[in-house]
N, C-alpha and C. Protein backbone atom coordinates (compact mmCIF):
# COMPACT_ATOMS: atom_id res chain seq x y z
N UNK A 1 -44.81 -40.64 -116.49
CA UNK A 1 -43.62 -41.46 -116.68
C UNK A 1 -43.64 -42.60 -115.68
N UNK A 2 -42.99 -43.75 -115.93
CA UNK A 2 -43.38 -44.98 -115.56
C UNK A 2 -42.21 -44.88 -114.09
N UNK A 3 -41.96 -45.36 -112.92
CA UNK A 3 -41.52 -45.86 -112.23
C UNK A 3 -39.75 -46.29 -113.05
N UNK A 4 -38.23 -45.76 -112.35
CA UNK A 4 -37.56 -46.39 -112.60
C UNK A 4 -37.49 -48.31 -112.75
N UNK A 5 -38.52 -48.91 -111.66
CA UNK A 5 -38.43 -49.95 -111.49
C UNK A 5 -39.35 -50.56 -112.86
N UNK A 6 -39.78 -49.97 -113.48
CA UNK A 6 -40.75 -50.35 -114.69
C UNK A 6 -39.51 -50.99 -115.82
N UNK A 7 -39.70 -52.60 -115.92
CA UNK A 7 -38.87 -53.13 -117.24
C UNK A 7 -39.01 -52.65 -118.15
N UNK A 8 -37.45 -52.13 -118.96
CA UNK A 8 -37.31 -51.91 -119.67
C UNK A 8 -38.02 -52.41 -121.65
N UNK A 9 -38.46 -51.31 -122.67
CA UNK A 9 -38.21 -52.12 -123.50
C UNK A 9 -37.57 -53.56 -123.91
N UNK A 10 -38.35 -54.88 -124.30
CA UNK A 10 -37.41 -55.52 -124.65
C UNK A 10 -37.13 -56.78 -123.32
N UNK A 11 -37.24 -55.95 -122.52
CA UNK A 11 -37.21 -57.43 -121.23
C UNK A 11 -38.32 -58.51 -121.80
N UNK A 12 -37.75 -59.80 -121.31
CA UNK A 12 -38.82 -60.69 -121.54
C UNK A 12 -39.64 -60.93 -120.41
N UNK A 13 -40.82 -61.13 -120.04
CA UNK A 13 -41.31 -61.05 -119.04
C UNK A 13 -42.25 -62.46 -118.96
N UNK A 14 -42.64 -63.12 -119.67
CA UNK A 14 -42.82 -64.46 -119.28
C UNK A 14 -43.26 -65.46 -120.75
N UNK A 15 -43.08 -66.53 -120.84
CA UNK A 15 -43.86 -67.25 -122.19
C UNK A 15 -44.74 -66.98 -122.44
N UNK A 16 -45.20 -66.82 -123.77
CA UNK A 16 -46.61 -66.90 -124.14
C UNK A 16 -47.44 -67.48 -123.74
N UNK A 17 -47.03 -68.79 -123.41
CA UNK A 17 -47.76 -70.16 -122.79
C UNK A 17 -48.12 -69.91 -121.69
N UNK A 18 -47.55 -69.25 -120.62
CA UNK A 18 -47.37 -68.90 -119.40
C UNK A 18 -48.81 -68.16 -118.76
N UNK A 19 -49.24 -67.68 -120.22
CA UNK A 19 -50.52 -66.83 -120.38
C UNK A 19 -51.62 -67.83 -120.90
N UNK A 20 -52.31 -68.22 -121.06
CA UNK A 20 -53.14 -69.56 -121.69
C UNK A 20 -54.70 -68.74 -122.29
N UNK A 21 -55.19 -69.25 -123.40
CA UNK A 21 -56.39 -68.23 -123.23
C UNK A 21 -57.32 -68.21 -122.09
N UNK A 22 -57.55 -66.87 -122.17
CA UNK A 22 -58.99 -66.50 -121.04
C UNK A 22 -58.03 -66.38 -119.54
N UNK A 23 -56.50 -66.33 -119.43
CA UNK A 23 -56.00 -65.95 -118.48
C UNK A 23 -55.18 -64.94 -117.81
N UNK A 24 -55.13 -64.01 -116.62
CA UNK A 24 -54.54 -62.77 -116.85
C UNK A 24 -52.78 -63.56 -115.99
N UNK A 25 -52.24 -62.56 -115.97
CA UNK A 25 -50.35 -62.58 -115.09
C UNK A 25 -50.61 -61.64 -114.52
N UNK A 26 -49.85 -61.29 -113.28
CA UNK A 26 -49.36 -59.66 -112.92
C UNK A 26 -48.11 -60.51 -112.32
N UNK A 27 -47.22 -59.05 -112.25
CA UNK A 27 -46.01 -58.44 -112.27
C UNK A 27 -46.03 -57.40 -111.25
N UNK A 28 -45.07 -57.85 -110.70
CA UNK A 28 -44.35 -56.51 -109.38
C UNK A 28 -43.17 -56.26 -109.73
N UNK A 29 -42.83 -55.00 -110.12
CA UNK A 29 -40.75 -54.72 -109.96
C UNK A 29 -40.72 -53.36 -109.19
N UNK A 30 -39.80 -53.54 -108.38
CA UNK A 30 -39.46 -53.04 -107.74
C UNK A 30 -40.61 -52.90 -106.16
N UNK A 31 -40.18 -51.88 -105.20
CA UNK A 31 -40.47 -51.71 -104.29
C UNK A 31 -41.09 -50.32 -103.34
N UNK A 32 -42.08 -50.26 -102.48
CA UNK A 32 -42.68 -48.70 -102.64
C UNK A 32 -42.90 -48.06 -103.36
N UNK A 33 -42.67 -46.73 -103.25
CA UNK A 33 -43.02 -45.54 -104.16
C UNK A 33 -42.66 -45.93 -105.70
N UNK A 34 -41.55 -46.77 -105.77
CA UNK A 34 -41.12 -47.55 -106.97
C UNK A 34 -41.69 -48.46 -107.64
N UNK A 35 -42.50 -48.75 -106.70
CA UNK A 35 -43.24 -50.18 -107.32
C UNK A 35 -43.76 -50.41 -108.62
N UNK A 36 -43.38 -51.06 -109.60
CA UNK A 36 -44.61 -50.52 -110.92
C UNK A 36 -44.98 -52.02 -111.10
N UNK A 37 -46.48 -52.22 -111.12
CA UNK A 37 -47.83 -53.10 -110.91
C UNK A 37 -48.19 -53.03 -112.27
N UNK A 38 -48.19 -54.31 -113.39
CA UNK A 38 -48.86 -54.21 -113.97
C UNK A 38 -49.31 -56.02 -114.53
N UNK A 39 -50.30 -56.58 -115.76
CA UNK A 39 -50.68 -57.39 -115.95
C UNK A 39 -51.08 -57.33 -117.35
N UNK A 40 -51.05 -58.50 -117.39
CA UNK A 40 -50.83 -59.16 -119.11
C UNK A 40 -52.15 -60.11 -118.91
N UNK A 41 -53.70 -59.91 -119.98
CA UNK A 41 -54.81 -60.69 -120.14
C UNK A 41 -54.88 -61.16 -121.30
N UNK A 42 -55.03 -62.17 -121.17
CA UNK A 42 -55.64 -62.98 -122.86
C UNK A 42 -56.89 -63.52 -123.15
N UNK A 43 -57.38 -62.43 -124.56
CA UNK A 43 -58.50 -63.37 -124.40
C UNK A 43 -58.73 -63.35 -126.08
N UNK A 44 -58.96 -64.63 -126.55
CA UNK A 44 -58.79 -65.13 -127.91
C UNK A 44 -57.75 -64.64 -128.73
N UNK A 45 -57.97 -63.79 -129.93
CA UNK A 45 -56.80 -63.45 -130.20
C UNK A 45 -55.95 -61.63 -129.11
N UNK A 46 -56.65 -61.38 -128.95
CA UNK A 46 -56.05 -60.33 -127.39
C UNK A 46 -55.31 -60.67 -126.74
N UNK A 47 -53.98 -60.06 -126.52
CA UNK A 47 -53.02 -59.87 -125.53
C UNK A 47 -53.06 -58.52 -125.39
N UNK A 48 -52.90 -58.49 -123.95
CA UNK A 48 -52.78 -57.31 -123.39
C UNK A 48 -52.17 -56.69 -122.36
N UNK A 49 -51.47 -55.80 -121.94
CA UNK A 49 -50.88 -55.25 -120.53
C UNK A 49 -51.45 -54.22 -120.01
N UNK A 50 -51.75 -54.07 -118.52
CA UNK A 50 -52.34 -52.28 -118.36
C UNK A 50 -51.66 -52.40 -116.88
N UNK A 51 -51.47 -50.91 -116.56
CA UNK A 51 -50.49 -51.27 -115.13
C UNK A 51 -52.19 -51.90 -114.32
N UNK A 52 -51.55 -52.66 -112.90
CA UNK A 52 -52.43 -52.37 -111.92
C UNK A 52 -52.97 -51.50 -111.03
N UNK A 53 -53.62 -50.36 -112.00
CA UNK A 53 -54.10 -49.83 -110.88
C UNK A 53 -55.50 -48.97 -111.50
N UNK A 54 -56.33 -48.92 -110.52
CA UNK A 54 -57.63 -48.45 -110.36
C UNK A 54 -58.12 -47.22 -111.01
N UNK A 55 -58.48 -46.76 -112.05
CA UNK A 55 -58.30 -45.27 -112.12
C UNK A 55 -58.89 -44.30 -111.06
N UNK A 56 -60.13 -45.64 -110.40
CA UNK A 56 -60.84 -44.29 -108.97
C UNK A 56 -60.25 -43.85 -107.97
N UNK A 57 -59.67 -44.88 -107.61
CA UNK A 57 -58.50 -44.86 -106.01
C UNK A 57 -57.47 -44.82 -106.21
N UNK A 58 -56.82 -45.49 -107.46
CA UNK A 58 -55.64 -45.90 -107.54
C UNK A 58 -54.87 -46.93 -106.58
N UNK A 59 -55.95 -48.17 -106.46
CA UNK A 59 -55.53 -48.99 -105.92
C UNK A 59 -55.47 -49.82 -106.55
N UNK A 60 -54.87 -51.15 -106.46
CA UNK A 60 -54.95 -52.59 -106.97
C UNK A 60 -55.87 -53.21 -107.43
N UNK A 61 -56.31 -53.52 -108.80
CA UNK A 61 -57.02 -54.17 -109.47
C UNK A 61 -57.38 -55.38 -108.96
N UNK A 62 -56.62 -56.47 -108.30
CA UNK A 62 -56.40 -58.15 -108.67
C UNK A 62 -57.57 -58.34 -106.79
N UNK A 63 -58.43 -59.44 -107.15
CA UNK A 63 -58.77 -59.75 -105.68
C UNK A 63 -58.07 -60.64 -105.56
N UNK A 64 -57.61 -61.02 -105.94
CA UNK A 64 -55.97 -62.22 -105.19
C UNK A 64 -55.14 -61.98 -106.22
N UNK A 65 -53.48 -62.17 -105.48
CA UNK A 65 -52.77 -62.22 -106.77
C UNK A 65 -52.96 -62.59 -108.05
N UNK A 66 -52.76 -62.16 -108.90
CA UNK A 66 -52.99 -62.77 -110.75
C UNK A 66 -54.02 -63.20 -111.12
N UNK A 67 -55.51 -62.57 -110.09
CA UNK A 67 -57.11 -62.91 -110.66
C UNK A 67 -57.61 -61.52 -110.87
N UNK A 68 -57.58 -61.32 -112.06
CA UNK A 68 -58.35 -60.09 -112.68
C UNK A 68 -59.61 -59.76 -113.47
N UNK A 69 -60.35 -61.07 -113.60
CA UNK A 69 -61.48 -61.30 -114.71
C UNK A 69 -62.53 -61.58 -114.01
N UNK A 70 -63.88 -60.94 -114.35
CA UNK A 70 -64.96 -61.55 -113.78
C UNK A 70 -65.09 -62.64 -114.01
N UNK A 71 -65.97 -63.44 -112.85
CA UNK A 71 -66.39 -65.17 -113.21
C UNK A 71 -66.39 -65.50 -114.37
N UNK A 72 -67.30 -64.90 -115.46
CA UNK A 72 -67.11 -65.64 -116.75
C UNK A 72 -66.13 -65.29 -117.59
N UNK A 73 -65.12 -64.69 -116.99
CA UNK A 73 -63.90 -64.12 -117.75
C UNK A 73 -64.02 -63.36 -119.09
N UNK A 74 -65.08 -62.02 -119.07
CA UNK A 74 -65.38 -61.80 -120.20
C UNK A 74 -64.73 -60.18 -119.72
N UNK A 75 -64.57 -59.98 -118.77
CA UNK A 75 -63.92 -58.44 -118.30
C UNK A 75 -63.11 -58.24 -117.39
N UNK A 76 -62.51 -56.60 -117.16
CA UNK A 76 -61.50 -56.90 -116.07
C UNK A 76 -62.57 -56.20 -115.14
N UNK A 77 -62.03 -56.91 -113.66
CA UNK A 77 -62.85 -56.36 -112.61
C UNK A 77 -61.93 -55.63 -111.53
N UNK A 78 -62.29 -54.54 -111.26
CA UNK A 78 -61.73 -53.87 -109.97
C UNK A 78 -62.03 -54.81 -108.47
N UNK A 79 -61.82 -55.35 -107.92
CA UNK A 79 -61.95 -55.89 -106.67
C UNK A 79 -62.53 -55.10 -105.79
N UNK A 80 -62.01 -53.67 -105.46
CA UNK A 80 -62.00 -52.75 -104.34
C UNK A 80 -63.31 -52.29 -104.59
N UNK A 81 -64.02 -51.81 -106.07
CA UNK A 81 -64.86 -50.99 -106.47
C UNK A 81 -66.39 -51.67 -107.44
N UNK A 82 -65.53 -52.90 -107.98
CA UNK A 82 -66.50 -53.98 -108.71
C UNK A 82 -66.62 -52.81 -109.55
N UNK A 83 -65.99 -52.06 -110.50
CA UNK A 83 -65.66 -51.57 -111.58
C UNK A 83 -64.86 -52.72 -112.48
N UNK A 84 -66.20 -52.36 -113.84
CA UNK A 84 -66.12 -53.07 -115.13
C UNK A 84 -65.33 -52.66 -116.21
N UNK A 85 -64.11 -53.41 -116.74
CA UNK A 85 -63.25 -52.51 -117.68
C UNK A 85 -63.45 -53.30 -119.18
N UNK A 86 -63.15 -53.24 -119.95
CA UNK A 86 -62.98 -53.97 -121.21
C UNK A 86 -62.04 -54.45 -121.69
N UNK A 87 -61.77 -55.67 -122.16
CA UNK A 87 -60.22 -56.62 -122.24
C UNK A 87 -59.35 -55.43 -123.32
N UNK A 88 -60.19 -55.28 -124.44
CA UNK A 88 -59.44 -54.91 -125.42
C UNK A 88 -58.94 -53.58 -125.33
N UNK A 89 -59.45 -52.55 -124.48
CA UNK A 89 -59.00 -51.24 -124.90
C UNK A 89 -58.99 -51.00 -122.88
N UNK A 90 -59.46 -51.53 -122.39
CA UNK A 90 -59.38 -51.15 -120.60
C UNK A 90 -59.81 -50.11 -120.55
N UNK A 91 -60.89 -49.86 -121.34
CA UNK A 91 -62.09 -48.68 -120.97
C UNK A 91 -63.44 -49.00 -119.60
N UNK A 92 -63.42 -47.93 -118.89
CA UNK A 92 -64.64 -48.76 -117.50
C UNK A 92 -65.56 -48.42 -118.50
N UNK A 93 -66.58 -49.42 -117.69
CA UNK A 93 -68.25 -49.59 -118.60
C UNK A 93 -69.07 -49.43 -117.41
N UNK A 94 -68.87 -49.51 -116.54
CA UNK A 94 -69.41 -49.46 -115.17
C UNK A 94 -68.85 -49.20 -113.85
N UNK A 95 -69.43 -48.39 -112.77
CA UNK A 95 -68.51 -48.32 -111.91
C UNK A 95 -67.84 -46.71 -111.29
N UNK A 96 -67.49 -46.65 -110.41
CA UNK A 96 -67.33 -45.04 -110.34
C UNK A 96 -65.84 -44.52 -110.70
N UNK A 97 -65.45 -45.20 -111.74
CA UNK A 97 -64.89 -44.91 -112.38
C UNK A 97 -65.24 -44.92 -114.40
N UNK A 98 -66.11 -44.79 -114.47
CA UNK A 98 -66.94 -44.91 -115.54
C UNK A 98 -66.57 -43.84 -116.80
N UNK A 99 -65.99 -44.04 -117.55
CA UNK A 99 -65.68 -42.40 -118.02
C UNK A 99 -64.25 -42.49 -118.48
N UNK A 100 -63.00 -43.52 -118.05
CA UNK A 100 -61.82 -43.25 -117.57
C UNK A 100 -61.48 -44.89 -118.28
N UNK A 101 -60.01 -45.23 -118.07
CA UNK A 101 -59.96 -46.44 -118.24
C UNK A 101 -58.68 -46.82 -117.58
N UNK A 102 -58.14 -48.03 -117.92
CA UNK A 102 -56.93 -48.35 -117.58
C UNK A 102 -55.71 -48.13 -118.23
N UNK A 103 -54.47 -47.92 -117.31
CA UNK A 103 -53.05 -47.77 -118.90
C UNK A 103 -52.59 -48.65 -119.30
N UNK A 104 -52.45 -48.94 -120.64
CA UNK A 104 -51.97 -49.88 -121.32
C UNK A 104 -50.47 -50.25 -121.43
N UNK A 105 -50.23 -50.75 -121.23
CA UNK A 105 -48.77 -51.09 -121.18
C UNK A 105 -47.91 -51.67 -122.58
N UNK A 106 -46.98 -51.16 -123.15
CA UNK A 106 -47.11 -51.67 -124.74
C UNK A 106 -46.21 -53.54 -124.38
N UNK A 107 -46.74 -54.32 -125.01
CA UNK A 107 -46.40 -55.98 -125.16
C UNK A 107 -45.93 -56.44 -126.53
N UNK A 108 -45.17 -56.93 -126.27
CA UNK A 108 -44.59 -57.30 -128.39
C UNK A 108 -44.74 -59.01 -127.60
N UNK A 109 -44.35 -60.11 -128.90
CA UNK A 109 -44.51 -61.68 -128.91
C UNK A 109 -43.42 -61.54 -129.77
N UNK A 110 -42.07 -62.38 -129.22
CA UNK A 110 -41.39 -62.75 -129.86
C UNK A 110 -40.62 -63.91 -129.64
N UNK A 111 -40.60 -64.92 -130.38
CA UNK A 111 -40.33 -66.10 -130.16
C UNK A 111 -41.07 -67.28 -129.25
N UNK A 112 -41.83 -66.82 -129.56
CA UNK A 112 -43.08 -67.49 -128.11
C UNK A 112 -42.68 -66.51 -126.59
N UNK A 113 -42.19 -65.71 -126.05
CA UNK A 113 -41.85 -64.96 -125.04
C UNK A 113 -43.05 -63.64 -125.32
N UNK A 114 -43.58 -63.32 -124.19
CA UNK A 114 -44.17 -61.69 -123.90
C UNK A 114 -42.86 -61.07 -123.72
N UNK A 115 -42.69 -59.73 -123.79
CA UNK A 115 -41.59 -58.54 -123.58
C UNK A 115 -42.32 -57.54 -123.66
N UNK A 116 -42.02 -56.62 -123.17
CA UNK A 116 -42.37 -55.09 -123.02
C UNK A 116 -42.25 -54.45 -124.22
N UNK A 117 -42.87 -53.83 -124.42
CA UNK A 117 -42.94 -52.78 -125.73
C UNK A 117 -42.06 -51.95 -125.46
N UNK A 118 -42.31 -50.44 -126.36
CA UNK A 118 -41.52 -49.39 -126.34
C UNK A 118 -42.65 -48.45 -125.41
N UNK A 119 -41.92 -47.26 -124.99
CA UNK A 119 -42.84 -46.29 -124.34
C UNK A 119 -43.11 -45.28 -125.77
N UNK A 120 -44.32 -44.74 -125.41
CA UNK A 120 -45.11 -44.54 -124.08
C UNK A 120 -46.18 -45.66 -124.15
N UNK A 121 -47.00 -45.95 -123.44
CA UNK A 121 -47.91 -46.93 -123.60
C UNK A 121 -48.75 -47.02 -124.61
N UNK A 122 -49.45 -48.12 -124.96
CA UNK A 122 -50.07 -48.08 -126.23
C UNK A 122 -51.25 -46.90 -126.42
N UNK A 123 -52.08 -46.80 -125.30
CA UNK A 123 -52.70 -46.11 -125.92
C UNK A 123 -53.43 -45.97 -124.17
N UNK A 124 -52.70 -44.92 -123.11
CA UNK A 124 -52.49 -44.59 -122.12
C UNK A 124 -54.21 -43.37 -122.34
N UNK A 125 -54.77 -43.46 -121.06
CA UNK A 125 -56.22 -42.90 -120.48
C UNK A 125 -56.65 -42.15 -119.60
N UNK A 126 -56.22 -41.09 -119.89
CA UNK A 126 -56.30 -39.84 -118.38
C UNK A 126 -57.16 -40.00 -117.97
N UNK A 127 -57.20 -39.86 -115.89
CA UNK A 127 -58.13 -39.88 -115.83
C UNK A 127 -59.12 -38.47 -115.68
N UNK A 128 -60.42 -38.54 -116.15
CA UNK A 128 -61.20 -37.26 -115.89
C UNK A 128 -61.97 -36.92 -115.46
């Protein structure tokens, strides 16, 4: 279960535009133990959300705020671990987390605005 501080269904959380292709967002709400970390990537027709976090450590994905893509922006990269994930489904392909993936966060488009989906996540990745 997500963090009270996790927006609700339905919040809008930034323009579509806001996202441009081939670019990721992240998002902080709330604070500490509360904190819920997550990010929105686009790439062609793909939109996507997965929280930020690592499935090995469970640390922070981004090597600077709101940079999540390798150089040629074709994947997501772990910073901490240089673990390789996949835009479309945030499965690792490489990495010692290999096996496992990222959670998806559900995203609807409405009116040109991103918003949060419904729970549970789209299609959430234990790790094993």
């Amino acid at each position: 279960m997500f963090p009270a501080s996790a927006p609700p269904p339905g919040e809008v959380l930034c323009a579509l535009a806001d996202v441009p292709e081939g670019a990721t967002k992240g998002f902080r709400f709330g604070a500490g133990a509360e904190t819920f970390a997550m990010f929105i990537v686009r790439s062609g027709a793909v939109l996507r959300g997965y929280l930020n976090v690592c499935p090995h450590r469970l640390l922070p994905l981004d090597w600077k705020p709101g940079q999540f893509l390798t150089a040629d922006g074709t994947y997501i990269l772990c910073a901490n671990h240089a673990a390789i994930f996949r835009i479309d489904d945030g499965a690792c392909l490489s990495g010692p987390c290999h096996g496992t993936g990222l959670v998806a966060v559900n995203l609807e488009v409405s009116n040109g605005k991103i918003v949060m989906g419904r729970w549970p996540p789209a299609s959430p990745r234990a790790r094993r």
